[in-house]
Structure formats: structure tokens, C-alpha cells
Protein backbone atom coordinates (compact mmCIF):
# COMPACT_ATOMS: atom_id res chain seq x y z
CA UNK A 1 -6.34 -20.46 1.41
CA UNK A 2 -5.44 -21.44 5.01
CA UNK A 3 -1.95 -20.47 5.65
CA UNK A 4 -0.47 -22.80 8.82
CA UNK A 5 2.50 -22.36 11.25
CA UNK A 6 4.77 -24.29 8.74
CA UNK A 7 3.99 -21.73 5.95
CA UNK A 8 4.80 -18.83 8.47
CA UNK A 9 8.14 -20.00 9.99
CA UNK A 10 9.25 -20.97 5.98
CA UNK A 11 8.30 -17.92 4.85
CA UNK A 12 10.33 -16.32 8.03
CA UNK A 13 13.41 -18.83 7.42
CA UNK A 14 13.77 -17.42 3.54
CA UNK A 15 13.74 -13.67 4.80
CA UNK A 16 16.10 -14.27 7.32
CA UNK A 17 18.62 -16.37 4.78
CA UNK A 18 18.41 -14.03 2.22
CA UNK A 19 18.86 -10.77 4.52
CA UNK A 20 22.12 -12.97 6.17
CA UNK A 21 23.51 -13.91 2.52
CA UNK A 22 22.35 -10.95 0.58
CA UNK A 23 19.90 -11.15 -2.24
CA UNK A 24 21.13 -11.54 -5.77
CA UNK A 25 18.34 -9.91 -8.06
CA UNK A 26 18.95 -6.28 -7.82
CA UNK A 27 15.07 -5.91 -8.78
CA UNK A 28 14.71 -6.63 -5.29
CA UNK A 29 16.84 -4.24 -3.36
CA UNK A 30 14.05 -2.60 -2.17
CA UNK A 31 11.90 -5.19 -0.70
CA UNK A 32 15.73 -5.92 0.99
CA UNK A 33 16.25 -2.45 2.32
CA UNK A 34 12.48 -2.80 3.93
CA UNK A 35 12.90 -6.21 5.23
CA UNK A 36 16.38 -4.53 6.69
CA UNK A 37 14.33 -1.65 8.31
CA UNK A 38 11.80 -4.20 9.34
CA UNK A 39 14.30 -6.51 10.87
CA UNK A 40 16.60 -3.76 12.73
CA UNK A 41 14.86 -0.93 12.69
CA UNK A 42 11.10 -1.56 13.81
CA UNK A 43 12.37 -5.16 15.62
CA UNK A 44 9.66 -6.93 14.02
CA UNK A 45 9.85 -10.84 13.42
CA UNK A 46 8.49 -12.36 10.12
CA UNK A 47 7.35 -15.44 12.18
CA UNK A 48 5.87 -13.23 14.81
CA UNK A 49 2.86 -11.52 13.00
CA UNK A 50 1.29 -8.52 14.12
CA UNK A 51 -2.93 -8.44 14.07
CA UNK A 52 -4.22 -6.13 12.36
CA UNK A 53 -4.19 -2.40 13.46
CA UNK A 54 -6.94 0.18 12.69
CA UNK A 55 -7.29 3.91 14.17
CA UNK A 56 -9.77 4.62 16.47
CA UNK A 57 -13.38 6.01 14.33
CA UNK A 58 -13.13 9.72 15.50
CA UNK A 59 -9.22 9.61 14.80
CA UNK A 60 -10.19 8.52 11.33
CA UNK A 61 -12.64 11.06 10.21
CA UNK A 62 -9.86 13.94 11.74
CA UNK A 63 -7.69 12.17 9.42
CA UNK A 64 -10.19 12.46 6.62
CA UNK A 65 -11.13 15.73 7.18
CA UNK A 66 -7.57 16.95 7.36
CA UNK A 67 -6.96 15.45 3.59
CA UNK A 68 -10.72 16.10 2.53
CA UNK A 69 -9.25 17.65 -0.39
CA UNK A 70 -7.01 15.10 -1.81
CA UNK A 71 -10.01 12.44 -1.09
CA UNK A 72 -12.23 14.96 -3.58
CA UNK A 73 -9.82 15.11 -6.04
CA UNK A 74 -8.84 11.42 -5.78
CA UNK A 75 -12.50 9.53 -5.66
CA UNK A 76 -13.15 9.65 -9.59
CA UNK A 77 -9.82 8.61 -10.91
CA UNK A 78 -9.55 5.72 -8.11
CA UNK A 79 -13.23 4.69 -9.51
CA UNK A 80 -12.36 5.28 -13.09
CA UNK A 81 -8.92 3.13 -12.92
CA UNK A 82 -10.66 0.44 -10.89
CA UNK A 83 -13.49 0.14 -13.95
CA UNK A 84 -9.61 0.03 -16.29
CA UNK A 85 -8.68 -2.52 -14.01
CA UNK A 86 -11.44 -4.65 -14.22
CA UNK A 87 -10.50 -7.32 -11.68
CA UNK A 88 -13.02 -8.11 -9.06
CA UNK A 89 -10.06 -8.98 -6.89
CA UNK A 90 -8.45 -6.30 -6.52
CA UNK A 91 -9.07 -2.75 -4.33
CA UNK A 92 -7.93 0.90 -5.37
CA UNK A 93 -6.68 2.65 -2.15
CA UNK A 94 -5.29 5.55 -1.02
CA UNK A 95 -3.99 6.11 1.92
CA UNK A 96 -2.36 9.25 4.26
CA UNK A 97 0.76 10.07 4.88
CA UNK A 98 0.85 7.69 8.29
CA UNK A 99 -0.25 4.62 6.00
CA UNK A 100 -3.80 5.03 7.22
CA UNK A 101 -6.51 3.75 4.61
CA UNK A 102 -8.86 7.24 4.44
CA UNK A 103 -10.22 5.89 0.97
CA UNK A 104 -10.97 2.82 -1.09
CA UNK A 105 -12.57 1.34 -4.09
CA UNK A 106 -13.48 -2.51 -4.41
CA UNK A 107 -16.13 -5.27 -4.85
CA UNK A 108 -17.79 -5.97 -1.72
CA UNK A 109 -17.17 -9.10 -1.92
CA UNK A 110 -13.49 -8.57 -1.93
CA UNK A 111 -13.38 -6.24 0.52
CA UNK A 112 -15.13 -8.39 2.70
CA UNK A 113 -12.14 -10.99 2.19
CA UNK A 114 -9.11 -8.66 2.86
CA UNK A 115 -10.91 -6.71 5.25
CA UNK A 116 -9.82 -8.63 8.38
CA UNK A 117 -6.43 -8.55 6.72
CA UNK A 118 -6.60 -4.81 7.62
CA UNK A 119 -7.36 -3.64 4.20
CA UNK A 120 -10.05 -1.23 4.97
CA UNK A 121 -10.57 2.54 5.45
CA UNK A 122 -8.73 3.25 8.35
CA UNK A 123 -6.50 0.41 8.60
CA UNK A 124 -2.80 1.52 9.73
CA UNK A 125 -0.41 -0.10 6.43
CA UNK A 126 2.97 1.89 7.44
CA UNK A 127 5.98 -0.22 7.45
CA UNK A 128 6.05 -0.09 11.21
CA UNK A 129 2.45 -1.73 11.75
CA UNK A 130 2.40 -4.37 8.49
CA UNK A 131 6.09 -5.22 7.89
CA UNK A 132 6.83 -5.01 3.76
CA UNK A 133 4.00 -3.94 1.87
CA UNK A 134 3.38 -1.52 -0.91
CA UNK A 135 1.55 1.61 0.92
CA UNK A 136 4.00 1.42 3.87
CA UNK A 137 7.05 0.68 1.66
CA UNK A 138 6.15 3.33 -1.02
CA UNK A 139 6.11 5.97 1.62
CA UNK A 140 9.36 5.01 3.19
CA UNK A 141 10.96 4.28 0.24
CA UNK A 142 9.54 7.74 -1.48
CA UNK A 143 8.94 6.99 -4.72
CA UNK A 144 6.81 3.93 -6.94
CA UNK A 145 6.93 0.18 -5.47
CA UNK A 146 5.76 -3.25 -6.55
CA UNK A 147 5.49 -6.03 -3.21
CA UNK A 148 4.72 -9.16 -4.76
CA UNK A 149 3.08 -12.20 -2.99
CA UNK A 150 6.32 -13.55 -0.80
CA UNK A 151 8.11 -10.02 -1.02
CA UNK A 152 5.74 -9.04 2.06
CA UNK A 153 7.38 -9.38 5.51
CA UNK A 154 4.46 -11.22 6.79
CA UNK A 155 2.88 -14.67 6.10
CA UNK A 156 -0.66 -13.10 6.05
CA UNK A 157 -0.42 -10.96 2.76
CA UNK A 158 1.80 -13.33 1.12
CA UNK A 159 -1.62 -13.90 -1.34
CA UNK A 160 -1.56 -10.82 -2.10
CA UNK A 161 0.29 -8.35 -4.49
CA UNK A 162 0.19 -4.46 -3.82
CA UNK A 163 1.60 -1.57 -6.43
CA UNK A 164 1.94 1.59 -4.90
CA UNK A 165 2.82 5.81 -6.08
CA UNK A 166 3.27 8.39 -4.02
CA UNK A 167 0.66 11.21 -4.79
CA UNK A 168 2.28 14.88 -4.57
CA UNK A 169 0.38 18.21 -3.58
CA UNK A 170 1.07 21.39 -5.12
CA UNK A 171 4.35 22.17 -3.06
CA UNK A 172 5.88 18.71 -3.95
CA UNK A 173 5.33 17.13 -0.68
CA UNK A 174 3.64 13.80 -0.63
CA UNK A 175 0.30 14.27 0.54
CA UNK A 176 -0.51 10.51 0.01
CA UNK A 177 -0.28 6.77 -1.79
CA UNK A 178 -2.28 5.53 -4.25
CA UNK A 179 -2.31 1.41 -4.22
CA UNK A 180 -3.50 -1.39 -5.84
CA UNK A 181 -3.80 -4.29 -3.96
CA UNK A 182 -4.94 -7.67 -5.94
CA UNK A 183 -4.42 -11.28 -6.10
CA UNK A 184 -2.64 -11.29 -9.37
CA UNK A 185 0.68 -11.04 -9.58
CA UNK A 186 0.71 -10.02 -13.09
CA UNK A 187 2.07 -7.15 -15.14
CA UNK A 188 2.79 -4.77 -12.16
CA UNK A 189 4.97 -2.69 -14.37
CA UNK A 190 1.91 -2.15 -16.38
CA UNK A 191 0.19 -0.79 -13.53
CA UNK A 192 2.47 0.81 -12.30
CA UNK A 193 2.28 2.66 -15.00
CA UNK A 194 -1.77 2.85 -14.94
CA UNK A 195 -0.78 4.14 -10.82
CA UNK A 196 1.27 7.12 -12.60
CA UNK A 197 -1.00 8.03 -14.98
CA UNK A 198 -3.91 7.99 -12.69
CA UNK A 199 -1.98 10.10 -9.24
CA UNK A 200 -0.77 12.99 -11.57
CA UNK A 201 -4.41 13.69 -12.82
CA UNK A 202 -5.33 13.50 -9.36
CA UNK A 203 -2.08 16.14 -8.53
CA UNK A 204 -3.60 18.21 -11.63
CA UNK A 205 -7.00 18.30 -9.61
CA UNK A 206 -5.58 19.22 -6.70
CA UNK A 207 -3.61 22.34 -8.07
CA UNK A 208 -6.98 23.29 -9.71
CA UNK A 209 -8.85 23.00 -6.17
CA UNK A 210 -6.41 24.56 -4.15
CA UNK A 211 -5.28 27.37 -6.84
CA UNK A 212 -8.91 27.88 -8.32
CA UNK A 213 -8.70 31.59 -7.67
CA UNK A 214 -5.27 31.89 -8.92
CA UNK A 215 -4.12 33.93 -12.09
């Protein structure tokens, strides 16, 4: 679907309104607080998109090297809950702690449709680069998120809908998110869930890597 200038500057009137007037589901004081942050704090504009911004290739493998371990432990459960999911369109990523994509699982040929949206490995998803979405906004927010279609700050990912857990290392720091991104809008507390389920078996990995000479 083509989105036009119309759909942009509508899309940018309703954020605006409902950041002036306040919303009133409480379900969605968190897309509120990062449209707030988007607004004020990073002086972005919904009507004023951003292209899409991707790290430079030898920045991305330091970044992958740097969380080699947590991409180990990850790479089975992403595949094994993308077979669970089993949606062609839809992508399991994980990203650092900067919103960078260091790993992903999806049908080519969906990954060849969102990837000029930016969703590829190494494409920067922090609130600061692509407004409200649910890698960025999971990290800022610090804990489980659900962006659906118009909850996103910008026009472009408004077909999309992203669910989105922060993934812990051993010390209780986040040491990543683990996202689904899809085109359904469907039963995201479901997968939430499914995201849960799937990030502490990739935290029980990780305590086994990192601890596998422990006592």
C-alpha cells in the first residue's frame, strides 16, 4: 500500500490532538509518554519523516561481536518461535542495546518488503532514529511493549505492528530486545506472552554460556 502526503499529515494531525487533549484509554499511556519524548524530547515531527538509518558495515559486526554471545544463545529460540508463529509476514528480531538490528529471522520475501523500511540487521530502531516503535520504545520504556499500526510516530510503519521484551543478562541488565514485527494486528497479548516465554530461555542460555564453569 502507497501511503500519500494526505495519509502522513492525518496521521500527524491525530498525534498532535491527542498529545494537546490527552488520550483517554489508559492502555495507551505508553505509546503517549513516547510520542511525548518524541515530540519534546528528540524534536521530531510526525509529518516530517526521517529515512531510514543503518550503521556503517564494520560498526555493525563490532556491534555483533561485542554481543556474540547473546546472538548464540538467541538464534534457536528466535528460529523456533518464528516456526510457532507461523506467519510469513512477520520477522523475529533482536536488537542491541542502541536499537541496532544485530539479528533477524524472516521469509525473504518479507524481508525484502520491510527492508527499505529499515527493518534489517543493522538498521538503527531507537526511539531517537524511528519515532514510536516497539524495539526503540521497549528499551526506553524498560520493560514489554505492544505498537500497533497507527500507535507508531511515523506514517511509514503505520502497516505494521511490532511486540517487543527486553532480554536480561545474568547481572539483570538488559543486554537486548527481542521483537516481533508483522502485519497483523492480532492477539499481541498472546505474543507477548510467546516474547516472554521465548527471552527467558534465551536468559537461561546465557547464564549457562557465561557460568559454564561455575559450581
Amino acid at each position: 500500500m502507497t501511503l500519500t502526503v494526505g495519509d502522513t499529515n492525518r496521521h500527524a494531525d491525530r498525534i498532535l490532538e491527542l498529545l494537546k487533549h490527552g488520550f483517554h484509554d489508559q492502555a495507551n499511556e505508553t505509546v503517549a509518554q513516547s510520542w511525548s519524548r518524541c515530540l519534546n524530547e528528540y524534536q521530531l515531527h510526525p509529518a516530517k519523516p526521517r529515512d531510514p538509518s543503518f550503521v556503517a558495515r564494520v560498526e555493525l559486526e563490532d556491534r555483533r561481536a561485542r554481543r556474540a554471545d547473546v546472538i548464540a544463545c538467541a538464534r534457536y529460540e528466535m528460529t523456533t518461535l518464528y516456526q510457532q508463529l507461523a506467519d510469513v509476514e512477520s520477522a523475529v528480531v533482536l536488537t542491541d542495546t542502541d536499537g541496532v538490528i544485530v539479528h533477524m529471522v524472516s521469509s525473504p520475501e518479507f524481508a525484502a518488503e520491510v527492508g527499505p523500511l529499515g527493518l534489517r540487521v543493522g538498521g538503527k530502531w531507537s526511539e531517537t532514529e524511528a519515532g514510536t516503535n516497539g524495539m526503540g520504545t521497549c528499551l526506553a520504556a524498560g520493560g514489554p511493549v505492544s505498537v500497533r499500526r497507527e500507535d507508531h510516530f511515523y506514517t511509514q510503519f503505520t502497516q505494521l505492528t511490532c511486540s517487543a521484551v527486553p532480554v536480561y543478562d545474568p547481572s539483570g541488565e538488559i543486554a537486548a530486545v527481542l521483537d516481533v514485527t508483522s502485519r497483523s494486528s492480532l492477539m499481541q497479548q498472546h505474543l507477548l506472552v510467546l516474547l516472554g516465554m521465548t527471552a527467558r530461555m534465551i536468559e537461561n542460555r546465557l547464564i549457562d554460556a557465561r557460568y559454564r564453569n561455575a559450581h
